[in-house]
C-alpha atoms as a PDB file:
ATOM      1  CA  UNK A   1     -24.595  29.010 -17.799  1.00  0.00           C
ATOM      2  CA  UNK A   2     -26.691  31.438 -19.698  1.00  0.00           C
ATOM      3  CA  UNK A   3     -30.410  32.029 -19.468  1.00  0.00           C
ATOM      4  CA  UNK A   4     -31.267  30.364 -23.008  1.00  0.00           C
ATOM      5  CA  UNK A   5     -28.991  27.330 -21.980  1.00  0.00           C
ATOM      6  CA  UNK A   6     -30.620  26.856 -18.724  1.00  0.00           C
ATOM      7  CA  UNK A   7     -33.858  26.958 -20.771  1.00  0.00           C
ATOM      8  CA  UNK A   8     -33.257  24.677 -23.777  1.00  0.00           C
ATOM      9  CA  UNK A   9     -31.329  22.531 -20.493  1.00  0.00           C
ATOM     10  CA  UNK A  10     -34.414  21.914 -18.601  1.00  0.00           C
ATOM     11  CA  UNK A  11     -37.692  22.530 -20.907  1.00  0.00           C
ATOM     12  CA  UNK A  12     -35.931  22.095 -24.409  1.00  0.00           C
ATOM     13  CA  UNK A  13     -38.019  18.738 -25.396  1.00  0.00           C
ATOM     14  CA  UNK A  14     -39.642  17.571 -21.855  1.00  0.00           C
ATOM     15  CA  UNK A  15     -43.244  18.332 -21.391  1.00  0.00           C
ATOM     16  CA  UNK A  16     -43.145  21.992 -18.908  1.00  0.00           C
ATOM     17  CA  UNK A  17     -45.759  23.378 -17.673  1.00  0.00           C
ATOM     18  CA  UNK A  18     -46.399  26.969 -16.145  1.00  0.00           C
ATOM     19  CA  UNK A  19     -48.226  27.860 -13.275  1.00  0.00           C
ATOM     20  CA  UNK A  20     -49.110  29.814 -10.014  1.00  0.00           C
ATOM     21  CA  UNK A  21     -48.405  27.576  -7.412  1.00  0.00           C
ATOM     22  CA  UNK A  22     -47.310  28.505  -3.607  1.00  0.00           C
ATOM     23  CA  UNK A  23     -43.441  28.019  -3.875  1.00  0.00           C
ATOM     24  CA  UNK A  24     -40.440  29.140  -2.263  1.00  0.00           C
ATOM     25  CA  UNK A  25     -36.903  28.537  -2.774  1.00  0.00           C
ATOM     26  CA  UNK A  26     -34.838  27.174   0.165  1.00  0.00           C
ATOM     27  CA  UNK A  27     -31.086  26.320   1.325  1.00  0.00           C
ATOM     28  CA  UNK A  28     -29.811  23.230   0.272  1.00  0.00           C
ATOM     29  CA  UNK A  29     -29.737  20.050   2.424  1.00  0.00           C
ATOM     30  CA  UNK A  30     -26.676  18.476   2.976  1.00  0.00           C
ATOM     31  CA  UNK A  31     -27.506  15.893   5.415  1.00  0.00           C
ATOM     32  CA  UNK A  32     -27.923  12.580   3.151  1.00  0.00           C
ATOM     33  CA  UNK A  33     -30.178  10.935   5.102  1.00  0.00           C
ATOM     34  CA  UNK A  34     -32.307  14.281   5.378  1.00  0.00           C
ATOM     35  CA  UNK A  35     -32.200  14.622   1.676  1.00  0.00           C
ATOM     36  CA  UNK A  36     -33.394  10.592   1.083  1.00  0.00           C
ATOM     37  CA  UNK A  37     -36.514  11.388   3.725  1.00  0.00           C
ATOM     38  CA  UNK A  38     -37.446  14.114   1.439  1.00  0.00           C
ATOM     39  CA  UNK A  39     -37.081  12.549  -1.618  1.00  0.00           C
ATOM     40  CA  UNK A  40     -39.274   9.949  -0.386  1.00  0.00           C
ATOM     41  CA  UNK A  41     -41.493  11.767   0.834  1.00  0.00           C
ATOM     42  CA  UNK A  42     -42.111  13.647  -2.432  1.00  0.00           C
ATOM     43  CA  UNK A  43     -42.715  10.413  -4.676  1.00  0.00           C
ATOM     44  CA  UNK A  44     -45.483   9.199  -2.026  1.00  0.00           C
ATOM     45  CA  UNK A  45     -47.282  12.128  -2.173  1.00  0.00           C
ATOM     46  CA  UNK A  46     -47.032  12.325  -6.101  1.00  0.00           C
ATOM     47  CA  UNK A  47     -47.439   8.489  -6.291  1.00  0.00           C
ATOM     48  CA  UNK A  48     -50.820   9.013  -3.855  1.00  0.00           C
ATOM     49  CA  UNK A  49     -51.997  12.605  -5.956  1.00  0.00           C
ATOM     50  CA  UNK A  50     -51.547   9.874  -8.986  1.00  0.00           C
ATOM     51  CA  UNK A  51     -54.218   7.247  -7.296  1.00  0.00           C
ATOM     52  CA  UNK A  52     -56.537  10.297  -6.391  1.00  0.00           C
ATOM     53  CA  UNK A  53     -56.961  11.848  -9.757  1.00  0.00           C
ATOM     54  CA  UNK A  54     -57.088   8.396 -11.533  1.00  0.00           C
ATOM     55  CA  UNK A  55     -59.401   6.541  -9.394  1.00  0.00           C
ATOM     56  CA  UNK A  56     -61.508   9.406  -9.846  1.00  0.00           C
ATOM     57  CA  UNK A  57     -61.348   9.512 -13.613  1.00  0.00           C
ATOM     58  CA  UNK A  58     -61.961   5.780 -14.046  1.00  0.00           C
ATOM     59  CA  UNK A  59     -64.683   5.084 -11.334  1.00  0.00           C
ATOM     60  CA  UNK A  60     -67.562   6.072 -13.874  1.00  0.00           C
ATOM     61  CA  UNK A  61     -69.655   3.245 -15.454  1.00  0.00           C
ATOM     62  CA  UNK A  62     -70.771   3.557 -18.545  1.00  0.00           C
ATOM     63  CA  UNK A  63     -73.676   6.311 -17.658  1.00  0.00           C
ATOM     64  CA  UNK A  64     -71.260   8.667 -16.772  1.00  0.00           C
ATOM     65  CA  UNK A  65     -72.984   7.948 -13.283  1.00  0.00           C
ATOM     66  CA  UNK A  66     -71.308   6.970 -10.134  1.00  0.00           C
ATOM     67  CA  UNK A  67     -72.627   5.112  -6.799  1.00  0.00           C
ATOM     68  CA  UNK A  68     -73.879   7.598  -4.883  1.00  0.00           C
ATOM     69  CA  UNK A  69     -72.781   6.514  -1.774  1.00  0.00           C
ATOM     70  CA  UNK A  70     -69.060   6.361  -3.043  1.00  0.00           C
ATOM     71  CA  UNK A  71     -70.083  10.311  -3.977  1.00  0.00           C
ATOM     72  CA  UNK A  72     -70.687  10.684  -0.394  1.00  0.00           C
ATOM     73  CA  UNK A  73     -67.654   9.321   0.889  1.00  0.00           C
ATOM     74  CA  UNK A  74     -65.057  10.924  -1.641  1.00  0.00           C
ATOM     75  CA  UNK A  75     -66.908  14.485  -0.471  1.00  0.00           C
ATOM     76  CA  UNK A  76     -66.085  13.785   3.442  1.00  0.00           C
ATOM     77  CA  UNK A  77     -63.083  12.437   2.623  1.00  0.00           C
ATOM     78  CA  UNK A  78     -62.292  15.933   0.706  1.00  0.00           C
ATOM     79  CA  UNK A  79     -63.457  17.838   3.444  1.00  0.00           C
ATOM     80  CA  UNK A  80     -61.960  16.206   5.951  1.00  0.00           C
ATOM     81  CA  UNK A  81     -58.746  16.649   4.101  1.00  0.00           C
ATOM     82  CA  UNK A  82     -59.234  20.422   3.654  1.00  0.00           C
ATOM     83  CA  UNK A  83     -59.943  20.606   7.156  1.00  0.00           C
ATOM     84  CA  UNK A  84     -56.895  19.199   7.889  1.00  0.00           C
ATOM     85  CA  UNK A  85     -55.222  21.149   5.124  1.00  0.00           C
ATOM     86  CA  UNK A  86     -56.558  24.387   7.495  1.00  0.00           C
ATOM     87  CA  UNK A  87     -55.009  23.392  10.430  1.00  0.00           C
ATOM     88  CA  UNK A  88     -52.037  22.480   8.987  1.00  0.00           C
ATOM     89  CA  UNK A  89     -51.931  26.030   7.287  1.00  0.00           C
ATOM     90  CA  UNK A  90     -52.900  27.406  10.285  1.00  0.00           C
ATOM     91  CA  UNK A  91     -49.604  26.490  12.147  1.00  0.00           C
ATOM     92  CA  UNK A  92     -47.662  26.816   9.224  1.00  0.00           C
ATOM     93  CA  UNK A  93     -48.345  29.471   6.504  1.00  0.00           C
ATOM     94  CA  UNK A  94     -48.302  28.654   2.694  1.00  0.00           C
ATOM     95  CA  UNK A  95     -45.819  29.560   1.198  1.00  0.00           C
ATOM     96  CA  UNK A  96     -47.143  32.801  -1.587  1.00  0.00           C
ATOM     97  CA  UNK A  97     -47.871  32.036  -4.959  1.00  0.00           C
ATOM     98  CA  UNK A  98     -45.360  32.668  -7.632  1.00  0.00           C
ATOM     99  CA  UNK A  99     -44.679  31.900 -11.183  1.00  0.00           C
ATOM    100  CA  UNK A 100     -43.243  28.712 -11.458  1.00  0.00           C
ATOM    101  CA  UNK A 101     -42.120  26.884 -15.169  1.00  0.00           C
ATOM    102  CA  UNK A 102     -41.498  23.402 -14.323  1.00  0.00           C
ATOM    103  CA  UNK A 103     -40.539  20.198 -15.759  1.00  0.00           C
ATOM    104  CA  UNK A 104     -39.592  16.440 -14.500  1.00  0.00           C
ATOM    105  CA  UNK A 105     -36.239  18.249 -14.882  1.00  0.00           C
ATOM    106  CA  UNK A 106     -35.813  21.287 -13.069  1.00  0.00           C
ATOM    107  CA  UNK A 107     -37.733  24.457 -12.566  1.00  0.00           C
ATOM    108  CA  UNK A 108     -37.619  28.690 -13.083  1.00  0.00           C
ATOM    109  CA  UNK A 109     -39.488  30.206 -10.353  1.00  0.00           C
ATOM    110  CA  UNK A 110     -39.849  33.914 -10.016  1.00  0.00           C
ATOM    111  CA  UNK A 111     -39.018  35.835  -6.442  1.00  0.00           C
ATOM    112  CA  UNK A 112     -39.255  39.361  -5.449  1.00  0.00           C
ATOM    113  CA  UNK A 113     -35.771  38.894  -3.501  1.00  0.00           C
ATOM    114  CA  UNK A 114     -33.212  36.081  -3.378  1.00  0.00           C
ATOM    115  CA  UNK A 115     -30.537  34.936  -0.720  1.00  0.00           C
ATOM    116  CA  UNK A 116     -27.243  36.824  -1.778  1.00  0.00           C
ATOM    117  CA  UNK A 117     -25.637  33.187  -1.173  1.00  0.00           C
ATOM    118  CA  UNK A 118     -27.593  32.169  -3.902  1.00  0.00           C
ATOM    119  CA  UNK A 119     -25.183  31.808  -6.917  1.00  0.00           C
ATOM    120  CA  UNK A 120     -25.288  29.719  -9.849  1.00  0.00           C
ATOM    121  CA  UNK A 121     -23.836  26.644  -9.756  1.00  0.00           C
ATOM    122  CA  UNK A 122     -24.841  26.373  -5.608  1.00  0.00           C
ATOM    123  CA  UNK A 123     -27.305  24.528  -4.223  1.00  0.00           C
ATOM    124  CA  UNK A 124     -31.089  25.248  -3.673  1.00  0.00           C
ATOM    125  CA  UNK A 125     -33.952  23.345  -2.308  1.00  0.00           C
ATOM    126  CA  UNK A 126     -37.283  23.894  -4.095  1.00  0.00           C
ATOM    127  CA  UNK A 127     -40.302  23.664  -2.048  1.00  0.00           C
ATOM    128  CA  UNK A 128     -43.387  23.623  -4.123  1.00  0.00           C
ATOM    129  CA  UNK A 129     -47.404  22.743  -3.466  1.00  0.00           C
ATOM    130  CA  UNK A 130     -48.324  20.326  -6.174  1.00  0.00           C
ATOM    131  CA  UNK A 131     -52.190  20.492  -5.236  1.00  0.00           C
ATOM    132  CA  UNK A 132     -54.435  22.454  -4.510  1.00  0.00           C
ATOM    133  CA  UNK A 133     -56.353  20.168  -2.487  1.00  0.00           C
ATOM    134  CA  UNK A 134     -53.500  19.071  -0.507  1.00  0.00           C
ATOM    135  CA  UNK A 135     -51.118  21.548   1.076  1.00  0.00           C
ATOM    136  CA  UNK A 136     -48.479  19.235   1.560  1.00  0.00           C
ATOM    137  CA  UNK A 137     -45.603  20.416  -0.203  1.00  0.00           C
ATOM    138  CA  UNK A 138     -43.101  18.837  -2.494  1.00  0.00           C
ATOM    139  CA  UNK A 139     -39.470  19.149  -1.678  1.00  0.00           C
ATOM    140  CA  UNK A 140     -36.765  18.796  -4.400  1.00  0.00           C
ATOM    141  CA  UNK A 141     -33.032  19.535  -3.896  1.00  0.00           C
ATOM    142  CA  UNK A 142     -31.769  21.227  -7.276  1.00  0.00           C
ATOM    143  CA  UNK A 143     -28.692  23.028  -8.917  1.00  0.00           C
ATOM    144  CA  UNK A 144     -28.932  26.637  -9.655  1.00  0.00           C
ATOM    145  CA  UNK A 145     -27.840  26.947 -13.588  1.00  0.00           C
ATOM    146  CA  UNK A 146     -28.970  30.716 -14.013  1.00  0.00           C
ATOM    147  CA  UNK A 147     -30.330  33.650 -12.578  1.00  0.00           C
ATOM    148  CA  UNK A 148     -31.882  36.977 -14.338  1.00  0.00           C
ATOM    149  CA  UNK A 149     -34.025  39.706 -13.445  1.00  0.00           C
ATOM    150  CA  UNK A 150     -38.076  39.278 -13.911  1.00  0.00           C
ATOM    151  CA  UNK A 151     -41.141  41.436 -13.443  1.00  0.00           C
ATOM    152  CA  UNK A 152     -41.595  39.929 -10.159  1.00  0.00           C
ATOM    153  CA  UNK A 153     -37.776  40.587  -9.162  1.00  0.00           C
ATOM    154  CA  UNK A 154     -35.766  37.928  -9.940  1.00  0.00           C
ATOM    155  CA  UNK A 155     -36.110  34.427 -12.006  1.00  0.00           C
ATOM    156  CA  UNK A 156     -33.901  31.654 -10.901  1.00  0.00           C
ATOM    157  CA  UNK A 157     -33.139  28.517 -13.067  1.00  0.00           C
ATOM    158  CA  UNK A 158     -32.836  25.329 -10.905  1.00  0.00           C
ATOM    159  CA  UNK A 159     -31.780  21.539 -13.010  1.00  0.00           C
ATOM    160  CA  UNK A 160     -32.933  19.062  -9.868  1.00  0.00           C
ATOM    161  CA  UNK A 161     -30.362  16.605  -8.539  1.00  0.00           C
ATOM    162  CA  UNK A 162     -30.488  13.332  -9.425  1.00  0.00           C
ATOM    163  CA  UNK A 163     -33.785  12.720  -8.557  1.00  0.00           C
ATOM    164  CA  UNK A 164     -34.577   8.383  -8.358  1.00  0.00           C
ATOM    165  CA  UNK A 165     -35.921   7.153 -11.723  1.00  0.00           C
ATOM    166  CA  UNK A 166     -39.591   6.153  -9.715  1.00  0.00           C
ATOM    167  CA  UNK A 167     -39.683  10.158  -8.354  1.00  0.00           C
ATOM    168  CA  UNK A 168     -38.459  11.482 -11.777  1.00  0.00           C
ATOM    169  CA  UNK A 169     -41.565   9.504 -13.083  1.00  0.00           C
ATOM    170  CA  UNK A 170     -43.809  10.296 -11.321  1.00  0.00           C
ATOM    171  CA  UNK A 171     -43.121  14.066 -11.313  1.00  0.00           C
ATOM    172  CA  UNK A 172     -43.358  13.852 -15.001  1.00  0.00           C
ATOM    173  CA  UNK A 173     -46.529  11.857 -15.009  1.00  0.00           C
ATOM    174  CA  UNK A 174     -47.922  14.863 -12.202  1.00  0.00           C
ATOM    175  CA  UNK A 175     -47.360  17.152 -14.972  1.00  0.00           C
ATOM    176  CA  UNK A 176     -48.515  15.600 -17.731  1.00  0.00           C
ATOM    177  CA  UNK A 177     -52.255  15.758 -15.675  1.00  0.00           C
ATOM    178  CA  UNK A 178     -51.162  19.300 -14.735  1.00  0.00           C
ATOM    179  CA  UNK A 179     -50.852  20.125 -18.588  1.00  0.00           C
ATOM    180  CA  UNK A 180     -53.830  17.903 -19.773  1.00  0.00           C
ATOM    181  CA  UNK A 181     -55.814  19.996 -16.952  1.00  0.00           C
ATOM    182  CA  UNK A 182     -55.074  23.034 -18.533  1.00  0.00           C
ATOM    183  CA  UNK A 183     -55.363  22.387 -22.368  1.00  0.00           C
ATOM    184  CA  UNK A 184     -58.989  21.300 -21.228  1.00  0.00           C
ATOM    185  CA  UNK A 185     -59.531  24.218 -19.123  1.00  0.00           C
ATOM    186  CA  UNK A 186     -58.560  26.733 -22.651  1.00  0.00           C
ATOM    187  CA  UNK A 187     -60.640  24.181 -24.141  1.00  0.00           C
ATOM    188  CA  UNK A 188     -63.751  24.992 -22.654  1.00  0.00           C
ATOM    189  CA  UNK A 189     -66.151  27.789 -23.642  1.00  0.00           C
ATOM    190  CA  UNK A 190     -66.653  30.817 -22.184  1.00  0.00           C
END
């Protein structure tokens, strides 16, 4: 598949969004069962990032104002999770951050160096960190359609596999926040 097919393939009318987030592309699971843990695993975390940065939104009365005490809380609760976050990362790195052009579709994420196994058409595993608060990672099995050379060294175009209709939902609805996030961010004035 060409470049421009892979593009107009996986961001031609979905909602994309690009940004620098720690990635890394890994071999393809083949073990069913292993693949099904991970996809599960990936719509609980985006189905609980969901509940985060809504409950957050809506729990403002009409002041603008919340309870002060529920203030309180949400901060532990934020530091306790970036403590955690630290000694999770502390085992195990982060992956670096890279360029990454994502939809509920598939992805192009730019690497200095890629597997020589790596061929269009093969298999891949992307491994991405949706939050920043959080450094638990998302893991989605994916097709390579393309691969070119990039600034950064090479840009590979992965379509993901038949992702379940509830993941494929809520990875789109993660990125539609992800894109809102950043309109409002250019929004702002300098």
């Amino acid at each position: 598949m060409t470049v421009e097919a892979a593009r107009q393939a996986l961001f031609g009318d979905a909602l994309a969004t690009e940004e620098m987030r720690p990635a890394a592309l890994l071999p393809a699971v083949t073990d069913e069962h292993r693949r099904h843990a991970l996809l599960m695993r990936a719509e609980a975390l985006l189905r609980a990032l969901a509940v985060l940065e809504d409950s957050r939104a809506d729990e403002s009365d009409d002041r603008g104002a919340t309870d002060p005490a529920v203030r309180r809380l949400e901060a532990k609760v934020d530091l306790l999770v970036g403590l955690v976050g630290s000694l999770l990362l502390r085992d195990a790195p982060a992956d670096p951050p890279r360029v990454v052009r994502w939809s509920a579709r598939g992805a192009a994420i730019e690497l200095p160096a890629i597997d020589p196994g790596l061929v269009p058409g093969g298999g891949a595993q992307l491994r991405v960190q949706a939050s920043d608060a959080l450094p638990e990672t998302l893991q989605l099995p994916a097709r390579v359609l393309a691969i070119e050379p990039s600034p950064a060294g090479r840009r590979v175009w992965l379509a993901f596999d038949d992702l379940p209709p509830a993941l494929e939902a809520m990875l789109e609805r993660h990125l539609f926040r992800v894109h809102r996030r950043a309109i409002a961010v250019s929004r702002r004035p300098r």
